[in-house]
Protein backbone atom coordinates (compact mmCIF):
# COMPACT_ATOMS: atom_id res chain seq x y z
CA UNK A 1 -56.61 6.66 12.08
CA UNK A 2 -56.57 2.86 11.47
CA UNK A 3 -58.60 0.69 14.17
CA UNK A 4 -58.04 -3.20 15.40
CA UNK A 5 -61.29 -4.24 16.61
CA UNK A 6 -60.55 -6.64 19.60
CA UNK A 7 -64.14 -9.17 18.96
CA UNK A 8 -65.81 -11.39 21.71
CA UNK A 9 -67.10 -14.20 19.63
CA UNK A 10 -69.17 -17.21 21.10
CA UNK A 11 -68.18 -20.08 23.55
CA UNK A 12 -70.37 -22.43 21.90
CA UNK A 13 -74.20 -21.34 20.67
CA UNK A 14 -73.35 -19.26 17.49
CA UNK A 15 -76.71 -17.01 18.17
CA UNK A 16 -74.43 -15.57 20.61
CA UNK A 17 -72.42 -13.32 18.00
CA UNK A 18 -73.50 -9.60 18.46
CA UNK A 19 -75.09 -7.92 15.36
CA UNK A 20 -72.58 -5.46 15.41
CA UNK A 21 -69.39 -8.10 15.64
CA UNK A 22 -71.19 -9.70 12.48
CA UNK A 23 -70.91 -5.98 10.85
CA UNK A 24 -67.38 -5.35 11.64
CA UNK A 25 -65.81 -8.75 10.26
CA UNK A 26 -68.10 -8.41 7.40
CA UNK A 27 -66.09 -4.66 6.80
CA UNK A 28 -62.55 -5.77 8.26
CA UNK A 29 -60.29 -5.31 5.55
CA UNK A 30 -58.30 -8.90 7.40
CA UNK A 31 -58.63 -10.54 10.32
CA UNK A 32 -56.46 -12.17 12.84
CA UNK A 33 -57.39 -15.09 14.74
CA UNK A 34 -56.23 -17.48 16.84
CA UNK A 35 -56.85 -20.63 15.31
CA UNK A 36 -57.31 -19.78 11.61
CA UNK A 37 -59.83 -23.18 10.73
CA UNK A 38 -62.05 -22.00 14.40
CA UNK A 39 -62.35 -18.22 12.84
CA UNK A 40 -63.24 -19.64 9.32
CA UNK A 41 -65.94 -21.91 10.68
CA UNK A 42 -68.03 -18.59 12.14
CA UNK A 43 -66.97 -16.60 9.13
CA UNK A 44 -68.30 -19.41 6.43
CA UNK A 45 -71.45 -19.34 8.90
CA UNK A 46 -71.98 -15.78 8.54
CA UNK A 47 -71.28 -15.91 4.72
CA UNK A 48 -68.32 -13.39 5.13
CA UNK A 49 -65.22 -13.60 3.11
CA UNK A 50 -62.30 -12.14 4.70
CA UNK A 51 -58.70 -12.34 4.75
CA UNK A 52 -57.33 -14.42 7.76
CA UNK A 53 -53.85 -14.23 9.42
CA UNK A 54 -52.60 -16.77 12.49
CA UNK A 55 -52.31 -14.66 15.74
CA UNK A 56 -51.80 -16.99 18.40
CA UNK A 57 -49.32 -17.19 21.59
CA UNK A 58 -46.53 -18.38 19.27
CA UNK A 59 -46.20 -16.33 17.24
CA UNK A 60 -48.34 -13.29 18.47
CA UNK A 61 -45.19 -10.78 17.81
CA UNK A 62 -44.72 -11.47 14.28
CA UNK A 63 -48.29 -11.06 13.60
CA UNK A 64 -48.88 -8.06 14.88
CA UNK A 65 -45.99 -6.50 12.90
CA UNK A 66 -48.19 -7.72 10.28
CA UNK A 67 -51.15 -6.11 11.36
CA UNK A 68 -49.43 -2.65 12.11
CA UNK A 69 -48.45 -3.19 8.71
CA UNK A 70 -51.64 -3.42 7.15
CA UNK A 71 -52.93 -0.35 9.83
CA UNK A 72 -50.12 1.69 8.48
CA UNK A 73 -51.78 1.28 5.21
CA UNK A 74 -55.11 2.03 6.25
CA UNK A 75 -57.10 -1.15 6.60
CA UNK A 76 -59.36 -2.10 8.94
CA UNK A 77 -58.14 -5.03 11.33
CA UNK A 78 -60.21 -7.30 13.65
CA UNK A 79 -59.03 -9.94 16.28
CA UNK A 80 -61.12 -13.12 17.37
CA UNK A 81 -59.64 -16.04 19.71
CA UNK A 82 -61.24 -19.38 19.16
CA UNK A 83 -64.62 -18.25 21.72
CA UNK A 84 -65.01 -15.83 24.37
CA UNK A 85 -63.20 -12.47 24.99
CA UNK A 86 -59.75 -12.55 23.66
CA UNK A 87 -56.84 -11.79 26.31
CA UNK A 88 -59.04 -14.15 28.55
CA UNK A 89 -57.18 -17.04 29.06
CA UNK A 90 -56.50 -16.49 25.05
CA UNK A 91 -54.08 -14.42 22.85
CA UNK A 92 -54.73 -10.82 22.39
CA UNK A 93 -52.95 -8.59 25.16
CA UNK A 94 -49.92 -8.73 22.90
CA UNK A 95 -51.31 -8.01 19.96
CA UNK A 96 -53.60 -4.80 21.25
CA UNK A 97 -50.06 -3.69 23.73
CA UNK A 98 -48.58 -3.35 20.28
CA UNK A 99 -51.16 -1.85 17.74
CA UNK A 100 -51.87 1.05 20.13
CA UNK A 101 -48.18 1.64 21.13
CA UNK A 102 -47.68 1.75 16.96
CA UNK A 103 -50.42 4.70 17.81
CA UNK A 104 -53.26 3.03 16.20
CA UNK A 105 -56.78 2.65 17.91
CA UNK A 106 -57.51 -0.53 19.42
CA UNK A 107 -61.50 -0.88 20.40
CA UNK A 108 -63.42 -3.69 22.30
CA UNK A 109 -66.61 -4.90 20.76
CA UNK A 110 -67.62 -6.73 24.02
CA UNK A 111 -69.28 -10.43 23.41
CA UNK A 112 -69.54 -13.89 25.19
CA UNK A 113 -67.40 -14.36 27.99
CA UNK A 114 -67.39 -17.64 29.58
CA UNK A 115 -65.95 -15.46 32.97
CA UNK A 116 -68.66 -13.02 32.64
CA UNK A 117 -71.53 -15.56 32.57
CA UNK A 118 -70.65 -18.29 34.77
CA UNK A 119 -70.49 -15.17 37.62
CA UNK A 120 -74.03 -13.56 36.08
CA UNK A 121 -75.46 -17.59 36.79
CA UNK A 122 -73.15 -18.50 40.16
CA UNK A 123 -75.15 -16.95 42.72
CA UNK A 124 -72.15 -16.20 44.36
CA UNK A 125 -72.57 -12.83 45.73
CA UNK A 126 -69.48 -11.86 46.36
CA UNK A 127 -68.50 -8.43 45.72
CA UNK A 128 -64.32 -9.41 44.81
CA UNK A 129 -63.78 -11.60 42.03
CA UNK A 130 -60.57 -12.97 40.87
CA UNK A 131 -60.43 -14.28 37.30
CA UNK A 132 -57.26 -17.28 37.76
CA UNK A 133 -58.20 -18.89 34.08
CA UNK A 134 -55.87 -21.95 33.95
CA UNK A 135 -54.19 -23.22 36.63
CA UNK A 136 -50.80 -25.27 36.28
CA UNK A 137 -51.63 -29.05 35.19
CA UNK A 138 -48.29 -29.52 37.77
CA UNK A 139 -50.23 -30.93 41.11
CA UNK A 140 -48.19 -29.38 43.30
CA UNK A 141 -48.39 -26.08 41.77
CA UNK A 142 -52.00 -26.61 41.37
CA UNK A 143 -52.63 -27.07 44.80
CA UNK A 144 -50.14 -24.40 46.13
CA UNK A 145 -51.95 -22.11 44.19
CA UNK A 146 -55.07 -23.25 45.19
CA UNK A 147 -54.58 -22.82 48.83
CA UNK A 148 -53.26 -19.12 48.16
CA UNK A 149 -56.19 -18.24 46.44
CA UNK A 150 -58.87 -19.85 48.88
CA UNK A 151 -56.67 -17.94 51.85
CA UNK A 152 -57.39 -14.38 50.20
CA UNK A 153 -61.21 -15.06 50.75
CA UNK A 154 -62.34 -13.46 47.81
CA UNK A 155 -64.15 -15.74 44.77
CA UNK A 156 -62.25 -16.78 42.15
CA UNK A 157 -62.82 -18.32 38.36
CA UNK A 158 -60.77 -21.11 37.16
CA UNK A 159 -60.92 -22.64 33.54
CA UNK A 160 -60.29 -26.82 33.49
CA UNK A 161 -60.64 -29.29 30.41
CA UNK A 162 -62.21 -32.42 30.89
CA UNK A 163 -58.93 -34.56 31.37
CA UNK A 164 -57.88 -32.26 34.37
CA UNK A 165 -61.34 -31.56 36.18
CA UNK A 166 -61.55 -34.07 38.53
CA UNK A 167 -58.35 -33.71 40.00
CA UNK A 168 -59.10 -29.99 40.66
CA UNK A 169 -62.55 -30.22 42.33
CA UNK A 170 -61.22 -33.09 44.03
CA UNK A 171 -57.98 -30.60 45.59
CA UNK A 172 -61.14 -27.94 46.24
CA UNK A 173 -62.92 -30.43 48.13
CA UNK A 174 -59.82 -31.12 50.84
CA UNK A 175 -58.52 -27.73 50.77
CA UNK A 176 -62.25 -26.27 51.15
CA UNK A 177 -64.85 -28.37 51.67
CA UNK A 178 -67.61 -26.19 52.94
CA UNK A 179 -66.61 -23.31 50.08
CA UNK A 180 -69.65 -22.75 47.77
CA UNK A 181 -69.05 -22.98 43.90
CA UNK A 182 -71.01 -22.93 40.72
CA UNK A 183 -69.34 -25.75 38.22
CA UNK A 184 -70.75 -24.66 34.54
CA UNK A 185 -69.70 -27.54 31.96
CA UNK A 186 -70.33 -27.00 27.98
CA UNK A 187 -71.57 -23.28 29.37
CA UNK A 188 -74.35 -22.51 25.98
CA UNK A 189 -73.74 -25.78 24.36
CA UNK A 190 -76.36 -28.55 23.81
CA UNK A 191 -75.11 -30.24 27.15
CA UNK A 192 -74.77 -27.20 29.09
CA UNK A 193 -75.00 -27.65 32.73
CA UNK A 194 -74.68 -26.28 35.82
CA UNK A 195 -74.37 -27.36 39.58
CA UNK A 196 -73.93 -25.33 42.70
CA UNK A 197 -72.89 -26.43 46.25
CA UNK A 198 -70.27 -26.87 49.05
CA UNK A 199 -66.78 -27.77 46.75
CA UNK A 200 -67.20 -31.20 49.17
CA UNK A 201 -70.87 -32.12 46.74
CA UNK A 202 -69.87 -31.01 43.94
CA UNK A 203 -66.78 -33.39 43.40
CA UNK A 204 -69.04 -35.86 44.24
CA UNK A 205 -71.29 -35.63 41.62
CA UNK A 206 -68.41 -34.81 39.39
CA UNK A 207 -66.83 -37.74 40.10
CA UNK A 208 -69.42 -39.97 39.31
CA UNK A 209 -68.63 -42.26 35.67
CA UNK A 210 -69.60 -40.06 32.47
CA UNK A 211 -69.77 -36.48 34.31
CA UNK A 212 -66.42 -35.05 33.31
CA UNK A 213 -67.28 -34.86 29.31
CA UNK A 214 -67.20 -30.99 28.08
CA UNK A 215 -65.22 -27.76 29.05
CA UNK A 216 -65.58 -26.48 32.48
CA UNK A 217 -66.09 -22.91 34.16
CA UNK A 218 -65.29 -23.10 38.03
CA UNK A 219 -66.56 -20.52 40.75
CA UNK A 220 -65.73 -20.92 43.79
CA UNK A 221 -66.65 -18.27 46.45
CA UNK A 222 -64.83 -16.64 49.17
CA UNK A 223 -67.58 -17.83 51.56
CA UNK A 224 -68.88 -21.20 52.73
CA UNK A 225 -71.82 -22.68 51.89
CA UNK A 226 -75.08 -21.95 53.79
């Protein structure tokens, strides 16, 4: 039976790759990828030459047909989104949903996550988690949802670029001042950083000239900060 091999590749330090990720692109007969140029950059890094097809949200249908296809004959499939886990915030779901109802075998090789490690660094001891990802750039939205998700009192993880961050912490801060969070910004990158506090401090800092540069990783607990 044919496998897609769904791959967790890094957020940002390359060292991050897993040995056996390396192995399995280097012995993918093709690989799909969200952003064909991102994939090729870790490929060309590793010295692997492999086949690449686009498989991202727009067109995640038709390239899975092509995938199937290439199962059907046998081959050996792999799947990477730009960094992290794929079907985090990323393509993916889709494209697994319909390899293994085509009744092929579709197998995790589990990698970075940017979820998975901001929670392993936030201290945040809570045993519920909630993984939001993106939350509508729409303020109203933003905040509605906000509010719902601070009212179930479990943590949650929210995903922000750099353009949108300050208006987020800032909606955390009124809608949950005391609430503890763990901010990580360019999480394994040269700049990485991380700082932990009552939502209230932490948009202050944030909000400070020069301190929104970077991708962000947001915890924010279901309890206040002690």
């Amino acid at each position: 039976m044919a496998v897609l091999y769904i791959i967790g590749t890094p957020i940002g330090n390359l060292g991050d790759l897993s040995p056996r990720a390396a192995e399995i692109f280097k012995s993918a007969d093709l690989v799909a990828c969200e952003d064909t140029r991102q994939t090729l950059k870790l490929l060309t890094h590793l010295g692997i030459r492999v086949p690449l097809i686009s498989c991202r949200a727009q067109n995640e249908e038709n390239a899975a047909a092509r995938v199937i296809s290439a199962l059907n004959e046998g081959k050996t499939a792999a799947y990477a989104s730009d960094a992290g886990t794929p079907a985090l915030s990323d393509p993916g779901a889709g494209l697994a949903a319909a390899v293994a109802a085509a009744g092929h075998e579709v197998i995790p090789i589990p990698g970075p996550s940017a979820f998975a490690a901001l929670v392993s660094a936030a201290g945040g001891r809570d045993k519920t988690v909630v993984f939001e990802g993106f939350l509508s750039p729409k303020p109203g939205r933003r905040r509605s949802r906000l509010k719902e998700l601070l009212d179930t009192g479990w943590a949650f993880v929210l995903y922000e670029s750099p353009f949108r961050i300050l208006k987020l912490l800032e909606d955390l801060a009124d809608l949950g001042s005391e609430r503890y969070m763990c901010v990580g910004r360019e999480m394994t990158k040269i700049h990485e950083e991380y700082r932990r506090g009552p939502a209230a401090e932490i948009y202050a800092f944030f909000a400070k000239k020069d301190r929104q540069m970077g991708e962000f990783s947001v915890y924010v607990s279901g309890h206040n900060h002690k």
